[in-house]
C-alpha atoms as a PDB file:
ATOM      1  CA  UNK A   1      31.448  50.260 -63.945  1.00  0.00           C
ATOM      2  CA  UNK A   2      28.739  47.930 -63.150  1.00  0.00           C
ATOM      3  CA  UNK A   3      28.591  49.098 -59.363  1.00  0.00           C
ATOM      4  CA  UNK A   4      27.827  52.513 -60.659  1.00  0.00           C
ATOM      5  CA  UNK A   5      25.350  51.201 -63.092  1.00  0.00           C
ATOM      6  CA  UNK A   6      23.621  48.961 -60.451  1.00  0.00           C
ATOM      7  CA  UNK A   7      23.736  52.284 -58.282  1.00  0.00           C
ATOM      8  CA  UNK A   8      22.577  54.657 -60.486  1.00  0.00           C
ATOM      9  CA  UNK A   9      19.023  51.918 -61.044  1.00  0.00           C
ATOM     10  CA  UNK A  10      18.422  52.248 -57.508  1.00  0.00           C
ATOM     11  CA  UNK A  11      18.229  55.701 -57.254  1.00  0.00           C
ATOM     12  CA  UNK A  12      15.698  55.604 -60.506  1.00  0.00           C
ATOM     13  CA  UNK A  13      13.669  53.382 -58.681  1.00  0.00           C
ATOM     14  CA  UNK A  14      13.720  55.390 -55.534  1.00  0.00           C
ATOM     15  CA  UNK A  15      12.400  58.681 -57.275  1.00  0.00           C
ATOM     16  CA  UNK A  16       9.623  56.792 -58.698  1.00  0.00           C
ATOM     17  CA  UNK A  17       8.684  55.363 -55.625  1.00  0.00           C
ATOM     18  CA  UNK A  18       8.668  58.816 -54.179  1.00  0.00           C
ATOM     19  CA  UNK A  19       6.709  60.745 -56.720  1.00  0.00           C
ATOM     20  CA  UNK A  20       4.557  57.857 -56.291  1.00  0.00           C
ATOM     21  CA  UNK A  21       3.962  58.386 -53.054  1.00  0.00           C
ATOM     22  CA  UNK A  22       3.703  62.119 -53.787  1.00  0.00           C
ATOM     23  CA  UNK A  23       1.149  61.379 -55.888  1.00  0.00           C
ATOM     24  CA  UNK A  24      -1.076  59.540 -53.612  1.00  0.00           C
ATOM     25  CA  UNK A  25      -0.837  62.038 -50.417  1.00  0.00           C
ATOM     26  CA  UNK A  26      -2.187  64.476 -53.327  1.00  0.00           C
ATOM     27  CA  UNK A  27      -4.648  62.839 -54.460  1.00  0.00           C
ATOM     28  CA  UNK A  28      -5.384  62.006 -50.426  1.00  0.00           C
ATOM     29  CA  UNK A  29      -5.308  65.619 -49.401  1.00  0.00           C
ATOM     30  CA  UNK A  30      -7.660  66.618 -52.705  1.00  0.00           C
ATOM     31  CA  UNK A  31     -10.359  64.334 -52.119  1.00  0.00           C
ATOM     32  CA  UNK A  32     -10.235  64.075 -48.138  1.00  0.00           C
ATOM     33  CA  UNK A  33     -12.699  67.095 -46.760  1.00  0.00           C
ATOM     34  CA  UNK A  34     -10.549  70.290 -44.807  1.00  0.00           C
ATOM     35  CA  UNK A  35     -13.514  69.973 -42.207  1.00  0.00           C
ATOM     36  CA  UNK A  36     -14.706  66.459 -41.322  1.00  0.00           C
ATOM     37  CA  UNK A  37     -18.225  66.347 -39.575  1.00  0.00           C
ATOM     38  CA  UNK A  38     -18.253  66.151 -36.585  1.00  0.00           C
ATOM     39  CA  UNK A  39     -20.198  62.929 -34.714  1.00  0.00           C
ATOM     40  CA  UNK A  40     -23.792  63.568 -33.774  1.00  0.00           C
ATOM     41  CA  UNK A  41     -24.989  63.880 -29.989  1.00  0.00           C
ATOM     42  CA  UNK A  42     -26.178  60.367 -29.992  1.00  0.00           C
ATOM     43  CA  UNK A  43     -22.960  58.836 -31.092  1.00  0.00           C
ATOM     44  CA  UNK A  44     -20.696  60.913 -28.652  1.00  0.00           C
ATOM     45  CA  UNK A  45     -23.278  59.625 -25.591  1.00  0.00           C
ATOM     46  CA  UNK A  46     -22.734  55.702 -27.288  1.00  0.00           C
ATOM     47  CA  UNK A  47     -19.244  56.446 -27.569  1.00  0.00           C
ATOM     48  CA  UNK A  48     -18.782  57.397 -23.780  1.00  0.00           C
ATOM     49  CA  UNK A  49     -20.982  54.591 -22.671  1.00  0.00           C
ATOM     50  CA  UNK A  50     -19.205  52.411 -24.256  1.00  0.00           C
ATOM     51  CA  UNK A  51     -16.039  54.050 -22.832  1.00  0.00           C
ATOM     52  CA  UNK A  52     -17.453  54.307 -19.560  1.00  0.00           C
ATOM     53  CA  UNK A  53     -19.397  50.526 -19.671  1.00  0.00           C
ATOM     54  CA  UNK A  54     -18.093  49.204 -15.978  1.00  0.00           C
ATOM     55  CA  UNK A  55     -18.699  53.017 -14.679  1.00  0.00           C
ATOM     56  CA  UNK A  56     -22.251  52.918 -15.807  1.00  0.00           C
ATOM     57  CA  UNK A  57     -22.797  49.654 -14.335  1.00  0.00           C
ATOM     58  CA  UNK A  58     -21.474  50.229 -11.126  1.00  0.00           C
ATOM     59  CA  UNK A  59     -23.744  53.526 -10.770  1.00  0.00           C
ATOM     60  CA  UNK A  60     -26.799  51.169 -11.673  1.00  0.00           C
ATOM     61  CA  UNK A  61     -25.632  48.595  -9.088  1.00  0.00           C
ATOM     62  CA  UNK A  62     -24.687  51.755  -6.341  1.00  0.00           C
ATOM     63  CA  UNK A  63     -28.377  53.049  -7.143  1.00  0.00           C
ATOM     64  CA  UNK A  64     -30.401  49.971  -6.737  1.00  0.00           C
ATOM     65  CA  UNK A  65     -27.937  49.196  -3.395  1.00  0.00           C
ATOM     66  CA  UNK A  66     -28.950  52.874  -2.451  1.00  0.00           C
ATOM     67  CA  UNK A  67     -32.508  52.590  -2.909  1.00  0.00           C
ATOM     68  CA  UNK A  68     -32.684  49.137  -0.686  1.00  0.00           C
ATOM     69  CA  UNK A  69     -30.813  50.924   1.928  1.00  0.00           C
ATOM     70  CA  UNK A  70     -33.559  54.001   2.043  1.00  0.00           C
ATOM     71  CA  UNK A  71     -36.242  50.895   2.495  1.00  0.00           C
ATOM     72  CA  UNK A  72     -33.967  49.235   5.246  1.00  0.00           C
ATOM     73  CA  UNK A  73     -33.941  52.435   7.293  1.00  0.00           C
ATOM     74  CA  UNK A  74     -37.062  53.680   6.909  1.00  0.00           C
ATOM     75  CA  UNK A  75     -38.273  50.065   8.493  1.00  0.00           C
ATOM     76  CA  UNK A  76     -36.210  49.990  10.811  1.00  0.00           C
ATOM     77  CA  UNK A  77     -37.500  48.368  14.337  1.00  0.00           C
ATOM     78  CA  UNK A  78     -37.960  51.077  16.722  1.00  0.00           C
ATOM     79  CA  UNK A  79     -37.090  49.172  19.809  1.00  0.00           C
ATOM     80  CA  UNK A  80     -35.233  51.648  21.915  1.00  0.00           C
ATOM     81  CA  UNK A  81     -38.420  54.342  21.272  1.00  0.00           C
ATOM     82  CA  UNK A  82     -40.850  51.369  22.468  1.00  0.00           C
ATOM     83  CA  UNK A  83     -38.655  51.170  26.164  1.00  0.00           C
ATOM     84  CA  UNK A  84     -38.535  54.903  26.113  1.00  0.00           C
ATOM     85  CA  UNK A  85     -42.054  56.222  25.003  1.00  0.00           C
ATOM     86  CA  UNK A  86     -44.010  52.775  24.846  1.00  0.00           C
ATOM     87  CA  UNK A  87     -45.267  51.189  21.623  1.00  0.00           C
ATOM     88  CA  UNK A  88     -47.954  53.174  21.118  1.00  0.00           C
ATOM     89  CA  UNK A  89     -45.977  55.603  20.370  1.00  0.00           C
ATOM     90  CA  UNK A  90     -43.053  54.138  18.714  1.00  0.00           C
ATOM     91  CA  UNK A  91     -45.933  52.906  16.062  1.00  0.00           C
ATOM     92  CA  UNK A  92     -47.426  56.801  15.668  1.00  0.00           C
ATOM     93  CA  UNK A  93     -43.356  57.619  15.117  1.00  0.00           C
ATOM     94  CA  UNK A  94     -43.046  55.165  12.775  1.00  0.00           C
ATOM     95  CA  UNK A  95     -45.853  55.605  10.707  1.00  0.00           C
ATOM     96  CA  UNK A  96     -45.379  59.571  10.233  1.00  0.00           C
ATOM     97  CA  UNK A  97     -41.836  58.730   9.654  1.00  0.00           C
ATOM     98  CA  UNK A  98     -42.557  56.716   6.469  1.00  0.00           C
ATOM     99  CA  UNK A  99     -45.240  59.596   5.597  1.00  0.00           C
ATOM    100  CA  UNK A 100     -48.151  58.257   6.862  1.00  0.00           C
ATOM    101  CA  UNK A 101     -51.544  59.045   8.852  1.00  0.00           C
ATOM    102  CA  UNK A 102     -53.095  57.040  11.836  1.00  0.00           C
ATOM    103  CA  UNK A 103     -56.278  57.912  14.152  1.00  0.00           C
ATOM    104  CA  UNK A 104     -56.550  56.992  17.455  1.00  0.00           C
ATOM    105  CA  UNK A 105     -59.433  54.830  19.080  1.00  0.00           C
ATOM    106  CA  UNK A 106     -62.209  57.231  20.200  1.00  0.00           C
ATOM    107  CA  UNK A 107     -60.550  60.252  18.569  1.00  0.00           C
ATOM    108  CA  UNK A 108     -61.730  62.186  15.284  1.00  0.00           C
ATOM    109  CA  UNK A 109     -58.364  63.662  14.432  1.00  0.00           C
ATOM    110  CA  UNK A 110     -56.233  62.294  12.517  1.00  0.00           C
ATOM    111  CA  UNK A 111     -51.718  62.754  12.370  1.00  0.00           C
ATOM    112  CA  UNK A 112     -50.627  63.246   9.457  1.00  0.00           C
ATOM    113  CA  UNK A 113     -47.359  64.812   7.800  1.00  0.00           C
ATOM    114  CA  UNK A 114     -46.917  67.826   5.922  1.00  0.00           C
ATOM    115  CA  UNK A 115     -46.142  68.303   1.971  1.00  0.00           C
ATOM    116  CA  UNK A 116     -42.598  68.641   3.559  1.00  0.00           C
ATOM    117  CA  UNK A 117     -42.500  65.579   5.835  1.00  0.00           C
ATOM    118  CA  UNK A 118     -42.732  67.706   9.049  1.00  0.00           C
ATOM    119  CA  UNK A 119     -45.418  66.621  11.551  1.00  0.00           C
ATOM    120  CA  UNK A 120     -46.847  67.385  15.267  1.00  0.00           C
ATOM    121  CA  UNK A 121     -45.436  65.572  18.186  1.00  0.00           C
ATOM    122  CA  UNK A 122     -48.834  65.942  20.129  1.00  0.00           C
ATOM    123  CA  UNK A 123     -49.155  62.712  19.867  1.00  0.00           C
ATOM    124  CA  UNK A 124     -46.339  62.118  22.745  1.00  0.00           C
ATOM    125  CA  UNK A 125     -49.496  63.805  25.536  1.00  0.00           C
ATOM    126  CA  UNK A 126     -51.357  60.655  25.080  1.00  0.00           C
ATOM    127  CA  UNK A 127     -48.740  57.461  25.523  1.00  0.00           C
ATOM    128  CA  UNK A 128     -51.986  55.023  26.189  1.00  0.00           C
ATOM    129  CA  UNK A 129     -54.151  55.589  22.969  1.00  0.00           C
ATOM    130  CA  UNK A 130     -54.217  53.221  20.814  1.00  0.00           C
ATOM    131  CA  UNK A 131     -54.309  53.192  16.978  1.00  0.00           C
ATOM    132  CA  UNK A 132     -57.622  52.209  14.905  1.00  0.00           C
ATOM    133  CA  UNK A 133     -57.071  53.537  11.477  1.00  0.00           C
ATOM    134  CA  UNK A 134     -53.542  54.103   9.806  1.00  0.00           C
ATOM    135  CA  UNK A 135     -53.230  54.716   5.842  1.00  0.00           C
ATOM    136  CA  UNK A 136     -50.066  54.040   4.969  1.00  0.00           C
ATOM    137  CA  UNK A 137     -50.918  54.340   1.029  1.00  0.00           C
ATOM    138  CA  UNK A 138     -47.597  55.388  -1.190  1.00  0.00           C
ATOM    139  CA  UNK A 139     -45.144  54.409   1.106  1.00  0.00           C
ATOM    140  CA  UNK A 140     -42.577  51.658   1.481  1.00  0.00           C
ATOM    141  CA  UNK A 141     -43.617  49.705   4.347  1.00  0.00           C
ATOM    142  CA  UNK A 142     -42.376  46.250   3.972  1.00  0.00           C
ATOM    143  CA  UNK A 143     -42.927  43.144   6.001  1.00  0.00           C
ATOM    144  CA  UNK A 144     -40.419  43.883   8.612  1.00  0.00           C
ATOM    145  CA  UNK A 145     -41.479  47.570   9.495  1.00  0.00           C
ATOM    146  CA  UNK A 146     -44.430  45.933   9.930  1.00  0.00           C
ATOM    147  CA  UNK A 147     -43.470  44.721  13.437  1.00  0.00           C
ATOM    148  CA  UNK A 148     -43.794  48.142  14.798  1.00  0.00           C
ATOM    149  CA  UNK A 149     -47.200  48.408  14.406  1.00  0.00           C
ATOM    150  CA  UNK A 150     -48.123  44.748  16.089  1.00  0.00           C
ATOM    151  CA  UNK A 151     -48.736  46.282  19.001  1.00  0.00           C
ATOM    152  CA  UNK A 152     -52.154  47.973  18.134  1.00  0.00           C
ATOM    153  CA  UNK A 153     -54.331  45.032  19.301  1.00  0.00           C
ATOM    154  CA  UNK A 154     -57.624  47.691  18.415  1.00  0.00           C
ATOM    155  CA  UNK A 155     -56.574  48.345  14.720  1.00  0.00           C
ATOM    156  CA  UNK A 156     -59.457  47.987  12.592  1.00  0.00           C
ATOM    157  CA  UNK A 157     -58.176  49.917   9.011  1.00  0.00           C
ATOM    158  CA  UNK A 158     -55.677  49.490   6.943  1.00  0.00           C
ATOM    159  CA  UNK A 159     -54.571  50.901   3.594  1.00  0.00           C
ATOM    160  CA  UNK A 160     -52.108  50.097   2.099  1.00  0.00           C
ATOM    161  CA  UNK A 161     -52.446  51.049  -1.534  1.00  0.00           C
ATOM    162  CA  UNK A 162     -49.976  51.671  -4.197  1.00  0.00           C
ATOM    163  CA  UNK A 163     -47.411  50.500  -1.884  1.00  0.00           C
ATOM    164  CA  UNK A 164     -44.317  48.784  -3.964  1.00  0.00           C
ATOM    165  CA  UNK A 165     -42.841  46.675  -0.656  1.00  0.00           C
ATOM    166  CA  UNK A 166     -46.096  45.270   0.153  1.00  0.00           C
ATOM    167  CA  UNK A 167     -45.792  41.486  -0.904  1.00  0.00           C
ATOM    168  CA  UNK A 168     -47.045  38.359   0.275  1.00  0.00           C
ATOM    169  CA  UNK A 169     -44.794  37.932   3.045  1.00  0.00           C
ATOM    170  CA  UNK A 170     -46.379  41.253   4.572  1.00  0.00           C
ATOM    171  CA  UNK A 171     -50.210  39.657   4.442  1.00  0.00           C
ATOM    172  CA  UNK A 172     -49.114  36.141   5.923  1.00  0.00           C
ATOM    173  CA  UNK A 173     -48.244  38.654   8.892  1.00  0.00           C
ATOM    174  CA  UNK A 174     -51.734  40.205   8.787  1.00  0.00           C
ATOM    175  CA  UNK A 175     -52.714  37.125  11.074  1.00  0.00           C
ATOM    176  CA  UNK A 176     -52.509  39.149  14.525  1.00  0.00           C
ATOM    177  CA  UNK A 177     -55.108  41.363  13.305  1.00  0.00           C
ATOM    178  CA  UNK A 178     -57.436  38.674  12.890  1.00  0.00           C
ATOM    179  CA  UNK A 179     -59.870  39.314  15.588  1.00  0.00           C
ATOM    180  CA  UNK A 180     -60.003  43.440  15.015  1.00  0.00           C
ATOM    181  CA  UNK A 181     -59.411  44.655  11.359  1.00  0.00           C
ATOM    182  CA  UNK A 182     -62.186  45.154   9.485  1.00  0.00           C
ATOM    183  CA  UNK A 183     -61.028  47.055   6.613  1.00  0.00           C
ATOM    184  CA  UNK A 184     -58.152  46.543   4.194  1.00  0.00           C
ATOM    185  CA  UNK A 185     -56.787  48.215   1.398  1.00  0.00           C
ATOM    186  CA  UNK A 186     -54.656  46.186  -1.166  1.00  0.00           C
ATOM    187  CA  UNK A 187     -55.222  47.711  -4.734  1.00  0.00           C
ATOM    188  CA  UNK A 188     -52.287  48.794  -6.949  1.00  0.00           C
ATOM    189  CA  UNK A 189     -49.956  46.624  -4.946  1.00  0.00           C
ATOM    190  CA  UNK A 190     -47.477  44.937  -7.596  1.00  0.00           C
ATOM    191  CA  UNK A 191     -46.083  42.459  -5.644  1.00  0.00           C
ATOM    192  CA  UNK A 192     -49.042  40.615  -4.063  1.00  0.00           C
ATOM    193  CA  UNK A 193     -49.860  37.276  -5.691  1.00  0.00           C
ATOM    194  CA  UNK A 194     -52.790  34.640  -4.960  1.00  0.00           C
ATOM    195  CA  UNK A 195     -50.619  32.914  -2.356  1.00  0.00           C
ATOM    196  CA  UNK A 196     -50.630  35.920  -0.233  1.00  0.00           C
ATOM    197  CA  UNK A 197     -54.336  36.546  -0.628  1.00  0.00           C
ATOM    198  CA  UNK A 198     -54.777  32.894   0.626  1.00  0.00           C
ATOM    199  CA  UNK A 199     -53.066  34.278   3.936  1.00  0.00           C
ATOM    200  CA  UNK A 200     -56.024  36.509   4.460  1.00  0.00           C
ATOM    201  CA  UNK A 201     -58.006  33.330   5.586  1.00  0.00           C
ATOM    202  CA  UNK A 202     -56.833  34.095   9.515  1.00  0.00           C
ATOM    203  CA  UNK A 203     -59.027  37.762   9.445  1.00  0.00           C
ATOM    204  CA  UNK A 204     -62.363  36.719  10.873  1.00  0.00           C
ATOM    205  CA  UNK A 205     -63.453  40.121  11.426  1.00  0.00           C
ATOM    206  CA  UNK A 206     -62.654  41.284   7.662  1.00  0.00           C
ATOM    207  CA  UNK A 207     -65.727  43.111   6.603  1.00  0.00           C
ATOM    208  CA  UNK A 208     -64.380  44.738   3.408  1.00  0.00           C
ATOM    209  CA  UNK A 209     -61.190  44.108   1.351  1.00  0.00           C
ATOM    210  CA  UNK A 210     -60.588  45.977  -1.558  1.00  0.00           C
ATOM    211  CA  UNK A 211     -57.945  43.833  -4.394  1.00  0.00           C
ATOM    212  CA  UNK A 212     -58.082  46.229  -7.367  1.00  0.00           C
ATOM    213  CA  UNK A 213     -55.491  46.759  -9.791  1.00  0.00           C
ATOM    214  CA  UNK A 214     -53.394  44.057  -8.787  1.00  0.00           C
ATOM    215  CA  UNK A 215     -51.409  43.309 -11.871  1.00  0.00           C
ATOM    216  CA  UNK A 216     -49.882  39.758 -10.657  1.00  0.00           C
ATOM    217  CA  UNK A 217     -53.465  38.176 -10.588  1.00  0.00           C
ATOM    218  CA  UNK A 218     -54.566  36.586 -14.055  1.00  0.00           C
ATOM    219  CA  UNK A 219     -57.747  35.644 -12.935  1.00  0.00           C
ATOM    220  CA  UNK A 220     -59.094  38.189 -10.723  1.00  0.00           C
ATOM    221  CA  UNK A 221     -63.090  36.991 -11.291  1.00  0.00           C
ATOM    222  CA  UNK A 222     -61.870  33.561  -9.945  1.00  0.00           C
ATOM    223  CA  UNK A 223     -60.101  35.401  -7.312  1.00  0.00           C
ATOM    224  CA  UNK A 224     -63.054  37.068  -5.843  1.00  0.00           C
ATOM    225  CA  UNK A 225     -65.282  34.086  -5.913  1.00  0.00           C
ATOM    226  CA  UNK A 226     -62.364  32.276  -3.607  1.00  0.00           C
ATOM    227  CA  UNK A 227     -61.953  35.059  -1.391  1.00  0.00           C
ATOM    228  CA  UNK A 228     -66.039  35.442  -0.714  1.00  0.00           C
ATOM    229  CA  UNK A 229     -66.147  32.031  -0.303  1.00  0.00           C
ATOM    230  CA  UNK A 230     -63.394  31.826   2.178  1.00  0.00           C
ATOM    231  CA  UNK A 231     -64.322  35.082   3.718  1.00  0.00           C
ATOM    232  CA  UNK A 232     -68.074  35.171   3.529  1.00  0.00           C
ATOM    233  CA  UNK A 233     -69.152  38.317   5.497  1.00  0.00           C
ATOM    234  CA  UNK A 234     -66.526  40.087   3.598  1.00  0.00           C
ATOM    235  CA  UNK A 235     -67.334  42.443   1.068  1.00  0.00           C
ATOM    236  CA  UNK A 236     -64.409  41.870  -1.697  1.00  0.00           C
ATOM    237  CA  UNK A 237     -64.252  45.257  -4.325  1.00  0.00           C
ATOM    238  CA  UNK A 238     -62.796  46.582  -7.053  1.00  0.00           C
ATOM    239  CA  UNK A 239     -63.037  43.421  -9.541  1.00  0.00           C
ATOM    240  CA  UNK A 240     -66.065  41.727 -11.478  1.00  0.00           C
ATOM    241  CA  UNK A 241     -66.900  38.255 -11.672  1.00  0.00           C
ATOM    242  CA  UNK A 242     -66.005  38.698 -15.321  1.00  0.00           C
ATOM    243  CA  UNK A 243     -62.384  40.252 -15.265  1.00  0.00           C
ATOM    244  CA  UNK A 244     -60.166  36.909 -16.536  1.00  0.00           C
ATOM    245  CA  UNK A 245     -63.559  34.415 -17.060  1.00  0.00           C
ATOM    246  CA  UNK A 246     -64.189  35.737 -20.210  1.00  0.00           C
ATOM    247  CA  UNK A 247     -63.542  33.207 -23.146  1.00  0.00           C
ATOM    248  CA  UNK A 248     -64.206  33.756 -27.035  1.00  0.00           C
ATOM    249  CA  UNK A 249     -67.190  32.210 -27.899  1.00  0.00           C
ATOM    250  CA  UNK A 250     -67.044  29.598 -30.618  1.00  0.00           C
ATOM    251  CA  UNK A 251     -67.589  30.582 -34.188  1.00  0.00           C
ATOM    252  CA  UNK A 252     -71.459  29.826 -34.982  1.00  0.00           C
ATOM    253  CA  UNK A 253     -72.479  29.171 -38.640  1.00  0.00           C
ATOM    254  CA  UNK A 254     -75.232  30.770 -39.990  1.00  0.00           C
ATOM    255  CA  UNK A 255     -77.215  28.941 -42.540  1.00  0.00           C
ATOM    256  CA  UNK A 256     -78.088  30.615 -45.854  1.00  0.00           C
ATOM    257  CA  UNK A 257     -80.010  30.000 -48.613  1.00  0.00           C
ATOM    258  CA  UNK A 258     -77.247  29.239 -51.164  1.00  0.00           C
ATOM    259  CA  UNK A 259     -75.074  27.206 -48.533  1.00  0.00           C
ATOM    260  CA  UNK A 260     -78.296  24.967 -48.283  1.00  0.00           C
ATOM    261  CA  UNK A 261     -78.163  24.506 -51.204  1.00  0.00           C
ATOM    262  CA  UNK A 262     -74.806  23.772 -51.624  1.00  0.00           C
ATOM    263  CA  UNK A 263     -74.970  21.348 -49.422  1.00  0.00           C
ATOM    264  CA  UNK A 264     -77.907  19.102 -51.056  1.00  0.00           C
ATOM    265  CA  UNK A 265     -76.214  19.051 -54.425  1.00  0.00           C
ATOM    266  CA  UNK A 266     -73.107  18.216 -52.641  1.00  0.00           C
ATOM    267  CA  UNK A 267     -75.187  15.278 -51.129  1.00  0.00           C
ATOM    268  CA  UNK A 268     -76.743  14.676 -54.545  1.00  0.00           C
ATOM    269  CA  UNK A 269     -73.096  14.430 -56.036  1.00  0.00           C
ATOM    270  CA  UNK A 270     -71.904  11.489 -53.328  1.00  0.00           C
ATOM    271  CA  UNK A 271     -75.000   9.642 -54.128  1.00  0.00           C
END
């Protein structure tokens, strides 16, 4: 008898369990919306990020590795053109190439590209001219595609403005141009600081330098009172004496009728 009774308890407590559970799943299903809304656009691009994480890093590290590869080959040394066509013009290649514009000594016109990066090749009937003026604003010209333009002994302007590769290293190079350029172009440059200005010492012939907009110099006014003194017959533009001298003048106290008086019967009072 008793295994029957002990039986027939378990299967009580089984169907109580269950409608339990019944209970529950109903409740669930009443209060649990038929149509759950859906995640907003900015949570499905975190949520793929976030899935994605090493994918999105490796396209950041495959763009940046990219975009140094563009400046390696666009500054590349043009040595075989130099034994082919002579440096002269191996430089005019080069600076077209990078989407610049030169002039030749003695010569009025000036190469320069297209809006599509096409150019003339006219420049191939005269192998001996040399270049005087190239402006070589925009582009990425770093210190070593500088090396195929050392070869124009009569160069006399350069611009280089706005150009991102342009650092110090590039100006302590700007010594072989110290006994021709005259002109040259550094404003907007990010990278130049006062160490590579100090470089500019070796260009005895500098007659005008323009340093504008040159966002790693904190005191530019300083900065243009070293350069004229170190270059005196050069004409340094584009910043005041004032940019970075300015200080804020001390507080001055104004005297008053009532704070004089004040101050006596304070007096008065310690006496």
């Amino acid at each position: 008898m008793e295994p029957l009774l002990s039986l027939y308890s378990l299967q009580c407590q089984l169907r109580r369990q269950c409608s339990a559970v019944a209970c529950i799943t109903v409740a669930r299903r009443t209060y649990t919306p038929s149509h759950p809304t859906p995640p907003s656009f900015f949570n499905r691009v975190l949520f793929t990020l976030n899935k994605h994480f090493y994918e999105v890093e490796h396209l950041i590290n495959w763009s940046s590795w990219l975009k140094n590869k563009v400046i390696r080959r666009k500054n590349v040394f043009y040595g075989y053109t130099q034994k082919k066509f002579g440096v002269n013009v191996a430089a005019s290649y080069y600076i077209l190439g990078l989407g610049g514009s030169f002039r030749f000594a003695d010569q009025p016109e000036w190469f320069r590209p297209d809006s599509r990066g096409k150019f003339s090749y006219d420049f191939l009937n005269t192998p001996n001219s040399t270049i005087e003026e190239i402006d070589l604003s925009r582009t990425l010209i770093n210190h070593v595609g500088l090396e195929n333009i050392m070869s124009q002994t009569r160069l006399r302007h350069l611009r280089l403005q706005a150009c991102p590769e342009v650092d110090d290293w590039f100006l302590a190079r700007l010594h072989l141009f110290g006994e021709t350029m005259e002109e040259l172009d550094l404003s907007q440059c990010s990278r130049i600081t006062v160490g590579g200005l100090a470089a500019l010492q070796h260009l005895r012939k500098l007659r005008r330098l323009n340093i504008s907009s040159l966002p790693r110099l904190k005191n530019p006014g300083l900065i243009r009172i070293l350069l004229e003194e170190m270059l005196p017959h050069c004409e340094i533009i584009g910043v005041d004496y004032e940019q970075g001298l300015l200080q804020a003048e001390p507080p001055t106290e104004t005297f008053t009728e009532d704070s004089v008086h004040a101050g006596s019967l304070g007096a008065s009072r310690r006496l």
